[in-house]
PDB file of N, CA and C in Angstrom:
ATOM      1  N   UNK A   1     101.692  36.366   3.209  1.00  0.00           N
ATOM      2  CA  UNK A   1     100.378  36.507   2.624  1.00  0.00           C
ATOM      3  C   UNK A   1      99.568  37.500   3.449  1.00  0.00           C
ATOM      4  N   UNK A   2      98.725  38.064   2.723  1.00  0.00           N
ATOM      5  CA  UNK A   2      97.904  39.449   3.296  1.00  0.00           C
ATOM      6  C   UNK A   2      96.811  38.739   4.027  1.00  0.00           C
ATOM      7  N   UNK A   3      95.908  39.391   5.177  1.00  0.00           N
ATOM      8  CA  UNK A   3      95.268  38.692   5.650  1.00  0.00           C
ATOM      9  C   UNK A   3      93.799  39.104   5.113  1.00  0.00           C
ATOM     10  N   UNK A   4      93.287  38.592   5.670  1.00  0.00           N
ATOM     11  CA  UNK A   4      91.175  38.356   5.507  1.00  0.00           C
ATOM     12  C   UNK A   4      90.540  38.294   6.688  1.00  0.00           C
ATOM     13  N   UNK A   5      89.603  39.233   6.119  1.00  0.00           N
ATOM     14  CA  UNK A   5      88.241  38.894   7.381  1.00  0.00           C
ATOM     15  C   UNK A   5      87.301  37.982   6.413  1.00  0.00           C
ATOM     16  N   UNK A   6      87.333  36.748   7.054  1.00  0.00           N
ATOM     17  CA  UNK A   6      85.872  35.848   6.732  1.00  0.00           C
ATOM     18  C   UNK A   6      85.193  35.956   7.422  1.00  0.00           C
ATOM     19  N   UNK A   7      84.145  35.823   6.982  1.00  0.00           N
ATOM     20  CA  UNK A   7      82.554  35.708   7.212  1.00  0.00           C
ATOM     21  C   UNK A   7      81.806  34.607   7.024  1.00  0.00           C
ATOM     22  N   UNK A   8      81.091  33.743   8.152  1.00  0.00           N
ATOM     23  CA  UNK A   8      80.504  32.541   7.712  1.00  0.00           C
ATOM     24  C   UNK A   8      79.039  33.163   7.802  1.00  0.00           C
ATOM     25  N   UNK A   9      78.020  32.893   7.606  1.00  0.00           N
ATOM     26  CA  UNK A   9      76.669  33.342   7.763  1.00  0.00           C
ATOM     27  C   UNK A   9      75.922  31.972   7.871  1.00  0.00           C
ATOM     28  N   UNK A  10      75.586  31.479   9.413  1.00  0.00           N
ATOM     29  CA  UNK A  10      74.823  30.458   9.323  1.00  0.00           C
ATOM     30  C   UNK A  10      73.654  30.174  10.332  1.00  0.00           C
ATOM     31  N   UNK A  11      72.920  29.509  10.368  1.00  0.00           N
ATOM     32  CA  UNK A  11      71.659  29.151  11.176  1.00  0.00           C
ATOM     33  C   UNK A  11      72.128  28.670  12.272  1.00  0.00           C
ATOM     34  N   UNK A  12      71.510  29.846  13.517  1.00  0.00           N
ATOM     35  CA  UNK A  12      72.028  29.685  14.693  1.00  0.00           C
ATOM     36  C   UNK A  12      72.146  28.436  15.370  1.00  0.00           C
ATOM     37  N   UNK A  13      70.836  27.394  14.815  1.00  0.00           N
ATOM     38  CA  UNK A  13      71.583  26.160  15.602  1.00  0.00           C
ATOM     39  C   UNK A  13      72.377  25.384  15.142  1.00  0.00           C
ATOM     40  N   UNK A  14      73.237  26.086  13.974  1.00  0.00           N
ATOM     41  CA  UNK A  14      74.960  25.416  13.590  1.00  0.00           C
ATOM     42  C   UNK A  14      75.898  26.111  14.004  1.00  0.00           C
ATOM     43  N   UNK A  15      75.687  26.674  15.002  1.00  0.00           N
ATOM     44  CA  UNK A  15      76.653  27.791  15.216  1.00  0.00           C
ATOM     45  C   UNK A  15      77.867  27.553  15.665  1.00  0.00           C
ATOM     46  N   UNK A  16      77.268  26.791  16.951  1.00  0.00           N
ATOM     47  CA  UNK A  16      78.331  26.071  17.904  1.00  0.00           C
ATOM     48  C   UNK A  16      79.294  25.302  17.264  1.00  0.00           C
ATOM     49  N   UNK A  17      78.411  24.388  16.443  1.00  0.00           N
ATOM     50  CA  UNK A  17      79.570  22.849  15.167  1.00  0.00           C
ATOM     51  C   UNK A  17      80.318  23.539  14.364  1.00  0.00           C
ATOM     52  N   UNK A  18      80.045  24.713  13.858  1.00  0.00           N
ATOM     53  CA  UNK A  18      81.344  25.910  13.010  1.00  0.00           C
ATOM     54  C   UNK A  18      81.881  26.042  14.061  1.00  0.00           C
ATOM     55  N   UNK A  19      81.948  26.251  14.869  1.00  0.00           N
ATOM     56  CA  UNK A  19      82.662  27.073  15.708  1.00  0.00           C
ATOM     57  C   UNK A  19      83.625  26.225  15.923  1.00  0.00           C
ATOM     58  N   UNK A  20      83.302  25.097  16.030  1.00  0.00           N
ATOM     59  CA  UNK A  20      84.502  23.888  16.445  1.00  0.00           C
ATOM     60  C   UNK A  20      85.223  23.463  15.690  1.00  0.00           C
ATOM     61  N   UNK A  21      84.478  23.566  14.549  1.00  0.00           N
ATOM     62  CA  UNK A  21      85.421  23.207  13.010  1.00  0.00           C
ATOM     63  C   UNK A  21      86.456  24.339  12.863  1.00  0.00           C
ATOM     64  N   UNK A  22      86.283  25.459  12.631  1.00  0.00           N
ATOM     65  CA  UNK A  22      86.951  26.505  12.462  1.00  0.00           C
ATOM     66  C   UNK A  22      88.022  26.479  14.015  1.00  0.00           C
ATOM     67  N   UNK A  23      87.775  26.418  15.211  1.00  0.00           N
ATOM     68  CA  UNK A  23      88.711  26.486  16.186  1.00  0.00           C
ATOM     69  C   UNK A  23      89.607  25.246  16.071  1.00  0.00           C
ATOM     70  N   UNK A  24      89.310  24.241  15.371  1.00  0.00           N
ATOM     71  CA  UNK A  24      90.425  23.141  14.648  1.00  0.00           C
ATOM     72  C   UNK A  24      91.076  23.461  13.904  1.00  0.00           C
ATOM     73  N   UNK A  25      91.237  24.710  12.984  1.00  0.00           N
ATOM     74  CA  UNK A  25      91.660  24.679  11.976  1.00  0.00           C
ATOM     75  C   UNK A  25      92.617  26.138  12.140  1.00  0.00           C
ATOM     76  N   UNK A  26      91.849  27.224  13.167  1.00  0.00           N
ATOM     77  CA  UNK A  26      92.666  28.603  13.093  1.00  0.00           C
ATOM     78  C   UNK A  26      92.273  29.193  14.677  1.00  0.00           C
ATOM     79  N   UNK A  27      93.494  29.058  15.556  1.00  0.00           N
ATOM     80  CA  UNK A  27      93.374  30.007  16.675  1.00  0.00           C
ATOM     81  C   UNK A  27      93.076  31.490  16.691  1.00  0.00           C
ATOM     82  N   UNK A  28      92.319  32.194  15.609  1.00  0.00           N
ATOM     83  CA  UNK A  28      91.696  33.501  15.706  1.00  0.00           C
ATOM     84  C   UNK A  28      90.834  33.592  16.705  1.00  0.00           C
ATOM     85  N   UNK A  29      90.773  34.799  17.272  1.00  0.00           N
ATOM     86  CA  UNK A  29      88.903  34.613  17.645  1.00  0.00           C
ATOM     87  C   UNK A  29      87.936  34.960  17.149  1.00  0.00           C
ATOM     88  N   UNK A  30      86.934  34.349  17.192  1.00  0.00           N
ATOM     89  CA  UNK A  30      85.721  33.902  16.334  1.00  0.00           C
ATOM     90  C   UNK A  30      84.641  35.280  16.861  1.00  0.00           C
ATOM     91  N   UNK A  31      84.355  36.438  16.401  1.00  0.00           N
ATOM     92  CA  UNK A  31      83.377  37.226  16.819  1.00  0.00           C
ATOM     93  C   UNK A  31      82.098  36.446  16.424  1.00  0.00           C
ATOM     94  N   UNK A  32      80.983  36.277  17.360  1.00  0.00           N
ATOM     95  CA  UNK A  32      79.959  35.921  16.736  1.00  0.00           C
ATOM     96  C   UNK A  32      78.469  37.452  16.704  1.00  0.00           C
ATOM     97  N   UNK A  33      78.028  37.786  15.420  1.00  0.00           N
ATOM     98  CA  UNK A  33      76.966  38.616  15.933  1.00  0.00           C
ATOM     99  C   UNK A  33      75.386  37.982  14.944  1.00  0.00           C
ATOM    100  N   UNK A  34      74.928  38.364  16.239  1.00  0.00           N
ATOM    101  CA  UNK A  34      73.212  37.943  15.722  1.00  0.00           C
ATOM    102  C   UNK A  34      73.040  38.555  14.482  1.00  0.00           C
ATOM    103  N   UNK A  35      72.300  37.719  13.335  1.00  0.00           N
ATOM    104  CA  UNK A  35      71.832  38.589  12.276  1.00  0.00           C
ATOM    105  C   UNK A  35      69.950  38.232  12.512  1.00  0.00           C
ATOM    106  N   UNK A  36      69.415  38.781  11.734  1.00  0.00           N
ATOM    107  CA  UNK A  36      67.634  38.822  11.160  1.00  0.00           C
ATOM    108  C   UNK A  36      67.827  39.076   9.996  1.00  0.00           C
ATOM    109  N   UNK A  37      67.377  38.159   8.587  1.00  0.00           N
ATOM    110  CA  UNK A  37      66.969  38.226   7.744  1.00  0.00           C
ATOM    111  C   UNK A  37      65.464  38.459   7.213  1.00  0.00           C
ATOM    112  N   UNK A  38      65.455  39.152   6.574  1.00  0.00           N
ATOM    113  CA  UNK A  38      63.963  39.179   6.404  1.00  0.00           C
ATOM    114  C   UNK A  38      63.952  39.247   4.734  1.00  0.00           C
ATOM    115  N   UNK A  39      62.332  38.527   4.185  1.00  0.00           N
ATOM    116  CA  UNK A  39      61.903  38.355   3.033  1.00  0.00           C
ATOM    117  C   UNK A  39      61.447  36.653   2.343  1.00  0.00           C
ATOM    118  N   UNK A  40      61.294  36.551   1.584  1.00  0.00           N
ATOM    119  CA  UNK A  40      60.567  35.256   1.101  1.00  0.00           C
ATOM    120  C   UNK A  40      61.450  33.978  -0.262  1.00  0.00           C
ATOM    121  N   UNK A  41      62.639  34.880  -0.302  1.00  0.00           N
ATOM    122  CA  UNK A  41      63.152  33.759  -1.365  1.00  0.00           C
ATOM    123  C   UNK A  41      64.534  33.328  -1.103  1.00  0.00           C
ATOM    124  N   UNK A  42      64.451  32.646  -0.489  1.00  0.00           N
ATOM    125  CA  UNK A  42      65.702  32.303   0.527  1.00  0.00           C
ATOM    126  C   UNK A  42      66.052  30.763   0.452  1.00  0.00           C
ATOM    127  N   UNK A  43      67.064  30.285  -0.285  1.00  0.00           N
ATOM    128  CA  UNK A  43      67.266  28.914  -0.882  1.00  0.00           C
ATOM    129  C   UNK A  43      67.759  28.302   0.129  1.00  0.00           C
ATOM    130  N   UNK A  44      67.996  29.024   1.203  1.00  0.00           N
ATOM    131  CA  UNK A  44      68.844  28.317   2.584  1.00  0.00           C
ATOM    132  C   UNK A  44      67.898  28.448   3.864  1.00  0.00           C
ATOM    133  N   UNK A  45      66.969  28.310   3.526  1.00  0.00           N
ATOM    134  CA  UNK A  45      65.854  28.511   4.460  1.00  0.00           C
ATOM    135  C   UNK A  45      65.098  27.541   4.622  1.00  0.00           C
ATOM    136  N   UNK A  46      65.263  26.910   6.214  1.00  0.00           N
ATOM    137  CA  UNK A  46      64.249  25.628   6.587  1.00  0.00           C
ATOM    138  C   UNK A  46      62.971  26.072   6.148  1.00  0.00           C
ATOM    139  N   UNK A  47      61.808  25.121   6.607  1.00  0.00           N
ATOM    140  CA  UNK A  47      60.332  25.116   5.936  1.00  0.00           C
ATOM    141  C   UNK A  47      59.776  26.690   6.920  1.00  0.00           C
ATOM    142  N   UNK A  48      60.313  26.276   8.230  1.00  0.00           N
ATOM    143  CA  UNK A  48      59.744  27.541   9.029  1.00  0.00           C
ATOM    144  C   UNK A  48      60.155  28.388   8.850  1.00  0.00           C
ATOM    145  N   UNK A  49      61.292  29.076   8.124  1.00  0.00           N
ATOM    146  CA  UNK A  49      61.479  30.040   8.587  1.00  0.00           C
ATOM    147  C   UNK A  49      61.118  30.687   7.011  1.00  0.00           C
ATOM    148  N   UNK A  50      61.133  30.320   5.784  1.00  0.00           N
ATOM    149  CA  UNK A  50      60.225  30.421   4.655  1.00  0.00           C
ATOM    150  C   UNK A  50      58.373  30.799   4.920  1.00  0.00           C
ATOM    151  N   UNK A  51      58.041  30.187   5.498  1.00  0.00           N
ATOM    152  CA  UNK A  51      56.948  30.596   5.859  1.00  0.00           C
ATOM    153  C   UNK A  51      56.911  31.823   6.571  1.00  0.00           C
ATOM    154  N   UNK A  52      57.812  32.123   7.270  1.00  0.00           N
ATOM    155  CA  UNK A  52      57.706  33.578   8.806  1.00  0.00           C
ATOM    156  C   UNK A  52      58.433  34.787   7.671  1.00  0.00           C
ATOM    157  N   UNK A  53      59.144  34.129   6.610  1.00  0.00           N
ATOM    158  CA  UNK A  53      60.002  35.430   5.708  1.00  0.00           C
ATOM    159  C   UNK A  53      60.893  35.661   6.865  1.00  0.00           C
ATOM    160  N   UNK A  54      61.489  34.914   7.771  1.00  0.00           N
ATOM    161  CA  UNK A  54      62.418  35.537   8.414  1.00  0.00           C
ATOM    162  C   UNK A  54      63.611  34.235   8.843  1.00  0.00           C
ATOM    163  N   UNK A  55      64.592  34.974   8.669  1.00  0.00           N
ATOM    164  CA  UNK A  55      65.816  34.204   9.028  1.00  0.00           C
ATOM    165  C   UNK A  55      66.780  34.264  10.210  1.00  0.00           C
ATOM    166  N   UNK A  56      66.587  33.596  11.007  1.00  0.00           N
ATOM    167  CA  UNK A  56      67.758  33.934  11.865  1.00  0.00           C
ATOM    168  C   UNK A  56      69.209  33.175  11.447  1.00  0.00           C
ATOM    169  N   UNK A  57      69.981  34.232  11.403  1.00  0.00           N
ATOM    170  CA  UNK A  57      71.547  33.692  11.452  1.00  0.00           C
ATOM    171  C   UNK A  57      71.952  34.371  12.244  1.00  0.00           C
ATOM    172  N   UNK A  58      73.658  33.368  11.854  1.00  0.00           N
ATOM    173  CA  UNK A  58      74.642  34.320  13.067  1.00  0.00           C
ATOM    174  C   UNK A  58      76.163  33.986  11.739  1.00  0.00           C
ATOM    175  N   UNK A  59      76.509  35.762  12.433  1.00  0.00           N
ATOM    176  CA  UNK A  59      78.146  36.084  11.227  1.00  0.00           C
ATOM    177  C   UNK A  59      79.034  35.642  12.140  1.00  0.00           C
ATOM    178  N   UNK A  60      79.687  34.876  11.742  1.00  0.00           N
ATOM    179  CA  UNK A  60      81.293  34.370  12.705  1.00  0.00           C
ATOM    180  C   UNK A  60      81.966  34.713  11.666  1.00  0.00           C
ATOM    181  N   UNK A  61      82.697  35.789  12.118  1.00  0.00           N
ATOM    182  CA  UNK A  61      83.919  36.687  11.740  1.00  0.00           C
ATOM    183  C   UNK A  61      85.329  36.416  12.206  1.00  0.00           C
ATOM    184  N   UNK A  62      86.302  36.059  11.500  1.00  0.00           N
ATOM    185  CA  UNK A  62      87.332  36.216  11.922  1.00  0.00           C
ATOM    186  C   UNK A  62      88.584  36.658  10.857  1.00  0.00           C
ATOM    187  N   UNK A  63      89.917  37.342  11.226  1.00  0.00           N
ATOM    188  CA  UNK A  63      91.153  37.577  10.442  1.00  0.00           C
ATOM    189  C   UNK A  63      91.705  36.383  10.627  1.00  0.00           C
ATOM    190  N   UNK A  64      92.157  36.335   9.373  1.00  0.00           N
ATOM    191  CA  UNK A  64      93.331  35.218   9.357  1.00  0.00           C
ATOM    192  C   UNK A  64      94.259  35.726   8.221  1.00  0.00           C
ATOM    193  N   UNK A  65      95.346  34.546   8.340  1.00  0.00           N
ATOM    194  CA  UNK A  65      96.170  34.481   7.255  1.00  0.00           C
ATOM    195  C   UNK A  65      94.949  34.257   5.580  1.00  0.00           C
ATOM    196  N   UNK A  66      95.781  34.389   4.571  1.00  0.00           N
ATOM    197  CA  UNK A  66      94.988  34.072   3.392  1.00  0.00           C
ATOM    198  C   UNK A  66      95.217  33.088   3.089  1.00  0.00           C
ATOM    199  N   UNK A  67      96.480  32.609   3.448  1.00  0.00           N
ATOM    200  CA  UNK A  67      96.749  30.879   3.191  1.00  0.00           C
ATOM    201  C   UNK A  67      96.130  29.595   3.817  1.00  0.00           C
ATOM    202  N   UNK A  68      95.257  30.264   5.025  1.00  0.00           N
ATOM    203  CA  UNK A  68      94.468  29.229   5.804  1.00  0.00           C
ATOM    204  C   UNK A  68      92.433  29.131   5.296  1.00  0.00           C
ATOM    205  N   UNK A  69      92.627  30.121   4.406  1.00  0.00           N
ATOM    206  CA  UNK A  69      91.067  30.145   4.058  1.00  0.00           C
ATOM    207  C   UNK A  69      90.599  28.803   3.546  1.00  0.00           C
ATOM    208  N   UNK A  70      91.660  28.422   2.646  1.00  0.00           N
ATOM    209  CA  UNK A  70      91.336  26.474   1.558  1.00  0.00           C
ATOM    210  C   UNK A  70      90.790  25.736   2.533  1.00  0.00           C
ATOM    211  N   UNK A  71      91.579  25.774   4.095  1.00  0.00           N
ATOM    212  CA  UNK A  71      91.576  24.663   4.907  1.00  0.00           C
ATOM    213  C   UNK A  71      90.139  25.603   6.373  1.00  0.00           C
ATOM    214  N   UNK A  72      89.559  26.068   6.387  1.00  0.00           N
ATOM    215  CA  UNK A  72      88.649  26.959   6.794  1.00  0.00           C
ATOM    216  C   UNK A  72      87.411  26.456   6.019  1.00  0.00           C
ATOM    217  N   UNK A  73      87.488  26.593   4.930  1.00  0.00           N
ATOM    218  CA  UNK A  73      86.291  26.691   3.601  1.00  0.00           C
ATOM    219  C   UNK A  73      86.144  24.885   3.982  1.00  0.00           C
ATOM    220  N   UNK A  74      86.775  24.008   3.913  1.00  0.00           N
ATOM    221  CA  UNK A  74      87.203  22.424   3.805  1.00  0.00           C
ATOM    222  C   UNK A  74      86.460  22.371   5.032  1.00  0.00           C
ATOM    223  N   UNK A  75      86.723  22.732   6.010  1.00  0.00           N
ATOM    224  CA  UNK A  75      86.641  22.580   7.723  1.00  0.00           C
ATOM    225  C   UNK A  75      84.920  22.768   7.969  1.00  0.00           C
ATOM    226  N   UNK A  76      84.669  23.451   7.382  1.00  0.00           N
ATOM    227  CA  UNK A  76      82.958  24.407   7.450  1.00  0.00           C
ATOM    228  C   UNK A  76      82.571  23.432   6.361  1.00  0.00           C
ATOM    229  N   UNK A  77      82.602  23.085   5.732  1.00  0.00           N
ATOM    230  CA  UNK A  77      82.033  22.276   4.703  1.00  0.00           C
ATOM    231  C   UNK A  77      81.399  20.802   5.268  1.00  0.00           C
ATOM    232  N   UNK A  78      82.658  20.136   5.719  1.00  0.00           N
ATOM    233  CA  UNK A  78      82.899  18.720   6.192  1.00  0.00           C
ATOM    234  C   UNK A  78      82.091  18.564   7.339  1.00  0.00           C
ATOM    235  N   UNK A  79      81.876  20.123   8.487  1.00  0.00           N
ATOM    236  CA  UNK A  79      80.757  19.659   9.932  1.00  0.00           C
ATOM    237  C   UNK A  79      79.857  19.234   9.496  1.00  0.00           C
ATOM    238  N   UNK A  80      79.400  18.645  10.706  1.00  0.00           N
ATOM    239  CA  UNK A  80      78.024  17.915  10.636  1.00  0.00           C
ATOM    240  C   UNK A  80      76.926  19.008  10.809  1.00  0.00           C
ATOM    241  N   UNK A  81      76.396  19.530   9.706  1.00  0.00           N
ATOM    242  CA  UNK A  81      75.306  21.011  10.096  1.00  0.00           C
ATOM    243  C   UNK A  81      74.322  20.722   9.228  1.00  0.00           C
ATOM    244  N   UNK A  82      72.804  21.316   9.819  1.00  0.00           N
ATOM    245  CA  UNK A  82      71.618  21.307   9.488  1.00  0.00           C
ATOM    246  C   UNK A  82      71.317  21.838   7.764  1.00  0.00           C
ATOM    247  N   UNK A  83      72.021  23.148   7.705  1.00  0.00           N
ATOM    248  CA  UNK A  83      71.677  24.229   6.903  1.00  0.00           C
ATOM    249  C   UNK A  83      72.465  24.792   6.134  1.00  0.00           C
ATOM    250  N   UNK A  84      72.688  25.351   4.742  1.00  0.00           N
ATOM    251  CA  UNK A  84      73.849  25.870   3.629  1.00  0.00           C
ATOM    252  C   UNK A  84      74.365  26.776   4.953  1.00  0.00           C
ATOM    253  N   UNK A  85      75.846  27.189   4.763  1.00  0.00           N
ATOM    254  CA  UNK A  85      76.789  28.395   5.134  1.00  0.00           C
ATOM    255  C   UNK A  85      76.900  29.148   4.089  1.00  0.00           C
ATOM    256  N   UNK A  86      76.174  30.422   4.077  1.00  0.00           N
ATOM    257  CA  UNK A  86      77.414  31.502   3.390  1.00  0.00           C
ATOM    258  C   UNK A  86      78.331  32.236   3.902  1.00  0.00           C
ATOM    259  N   UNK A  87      79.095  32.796   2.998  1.00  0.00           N
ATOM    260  CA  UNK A  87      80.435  33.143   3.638  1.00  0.00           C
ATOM    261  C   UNK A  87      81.468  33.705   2.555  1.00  0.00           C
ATOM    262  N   UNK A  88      82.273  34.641   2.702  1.00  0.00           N
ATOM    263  CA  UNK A  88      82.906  35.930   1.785  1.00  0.00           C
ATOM    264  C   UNK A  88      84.222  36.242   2.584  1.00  0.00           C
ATOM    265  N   UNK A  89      85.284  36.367   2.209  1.00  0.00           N
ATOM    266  CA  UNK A  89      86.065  36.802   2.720  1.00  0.00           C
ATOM    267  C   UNK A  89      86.696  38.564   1.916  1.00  0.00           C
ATOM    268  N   UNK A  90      87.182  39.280   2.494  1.00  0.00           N
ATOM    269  CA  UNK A  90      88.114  40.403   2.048  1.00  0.00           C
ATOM    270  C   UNK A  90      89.199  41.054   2.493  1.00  0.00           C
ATOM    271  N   UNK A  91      89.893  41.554   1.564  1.00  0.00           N
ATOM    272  CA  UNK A  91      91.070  41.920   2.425  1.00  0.00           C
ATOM    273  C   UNK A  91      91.303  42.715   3.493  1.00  0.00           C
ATOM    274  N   UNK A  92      92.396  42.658   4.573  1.00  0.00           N
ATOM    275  CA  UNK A  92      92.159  43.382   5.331  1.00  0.00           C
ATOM    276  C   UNK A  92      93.341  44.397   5.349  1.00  0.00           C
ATOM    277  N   UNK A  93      93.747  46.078   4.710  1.00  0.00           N
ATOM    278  CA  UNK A  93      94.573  46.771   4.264  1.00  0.00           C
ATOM    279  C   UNK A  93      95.136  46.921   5.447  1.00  0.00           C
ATOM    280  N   UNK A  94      95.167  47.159   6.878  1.00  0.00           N
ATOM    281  CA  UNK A  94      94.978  47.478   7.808  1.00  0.00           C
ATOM    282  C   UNK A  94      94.955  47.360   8.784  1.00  0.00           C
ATOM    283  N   UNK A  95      94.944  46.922  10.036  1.00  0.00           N
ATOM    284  CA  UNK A  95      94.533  46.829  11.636  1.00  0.00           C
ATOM    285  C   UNK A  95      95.166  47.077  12.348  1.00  0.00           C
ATOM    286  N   UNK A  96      94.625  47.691  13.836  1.00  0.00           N
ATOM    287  CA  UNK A  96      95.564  47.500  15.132  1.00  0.00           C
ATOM    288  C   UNK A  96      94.488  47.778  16.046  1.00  0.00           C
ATOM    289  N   UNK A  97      95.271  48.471  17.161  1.00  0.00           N
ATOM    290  CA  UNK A  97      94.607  48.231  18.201  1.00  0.00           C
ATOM    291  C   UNK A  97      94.597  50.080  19.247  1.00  0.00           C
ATOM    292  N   UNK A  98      93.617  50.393  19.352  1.00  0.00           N
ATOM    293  CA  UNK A  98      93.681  51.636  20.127  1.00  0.00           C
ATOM    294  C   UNK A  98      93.191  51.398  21.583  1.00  0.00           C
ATOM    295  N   UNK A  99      94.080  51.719  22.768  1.00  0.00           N
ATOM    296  CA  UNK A  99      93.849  51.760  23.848  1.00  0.00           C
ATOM    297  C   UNK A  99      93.345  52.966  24.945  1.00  0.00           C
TER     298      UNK A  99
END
């Protein structure tokens, strides 16, 4: 099976509890990078951060197999977290490594 970069997109103080769910489920490593959302209609947005129009998340990125996404998607679902996850995966045609 071809692999994927997923993408979780979630509120930094779930960051850590994905992180653990997902390191149960797939020895990848987990890139994490800061995001800022900005704007006012945001269905995944606590009371504060609706009010400020601003969102903080964080993208945890990782490749995997495509056969492990079911049990990934299951894993992120089931933590114990504050706030919705979004999250997209695509294929990856490609990779290596330049030294």
């Amino acid at each position: 099976m071809p692999d994927i970069l997923l993408t979780f997109h979630c509120a930094a103080r779930d960051m850590d509890i994905l992180i653990a769910a997902i390191r149960a489920v797939a020895p990848a490593p987990v890139h994490i990078t800061e995001k800022t959302v900005r704007g006012r209609d945001f269905g995944d947005a606590s009371t504060a951060e609706q009010v400020a129009g601003r969102l903080q998340r964080n993208a945890l990125e990782l490749i995997v197999g495509e056969e492990v996404l079911p049990d990934l998607i299951r894993a992120v679902t089931e933590a114990k977290r504050d706030l919705p996850v979004r999250w997209h995966a695509v294929s990856v045609l490609t990779r290596g490594r330049i030294a």
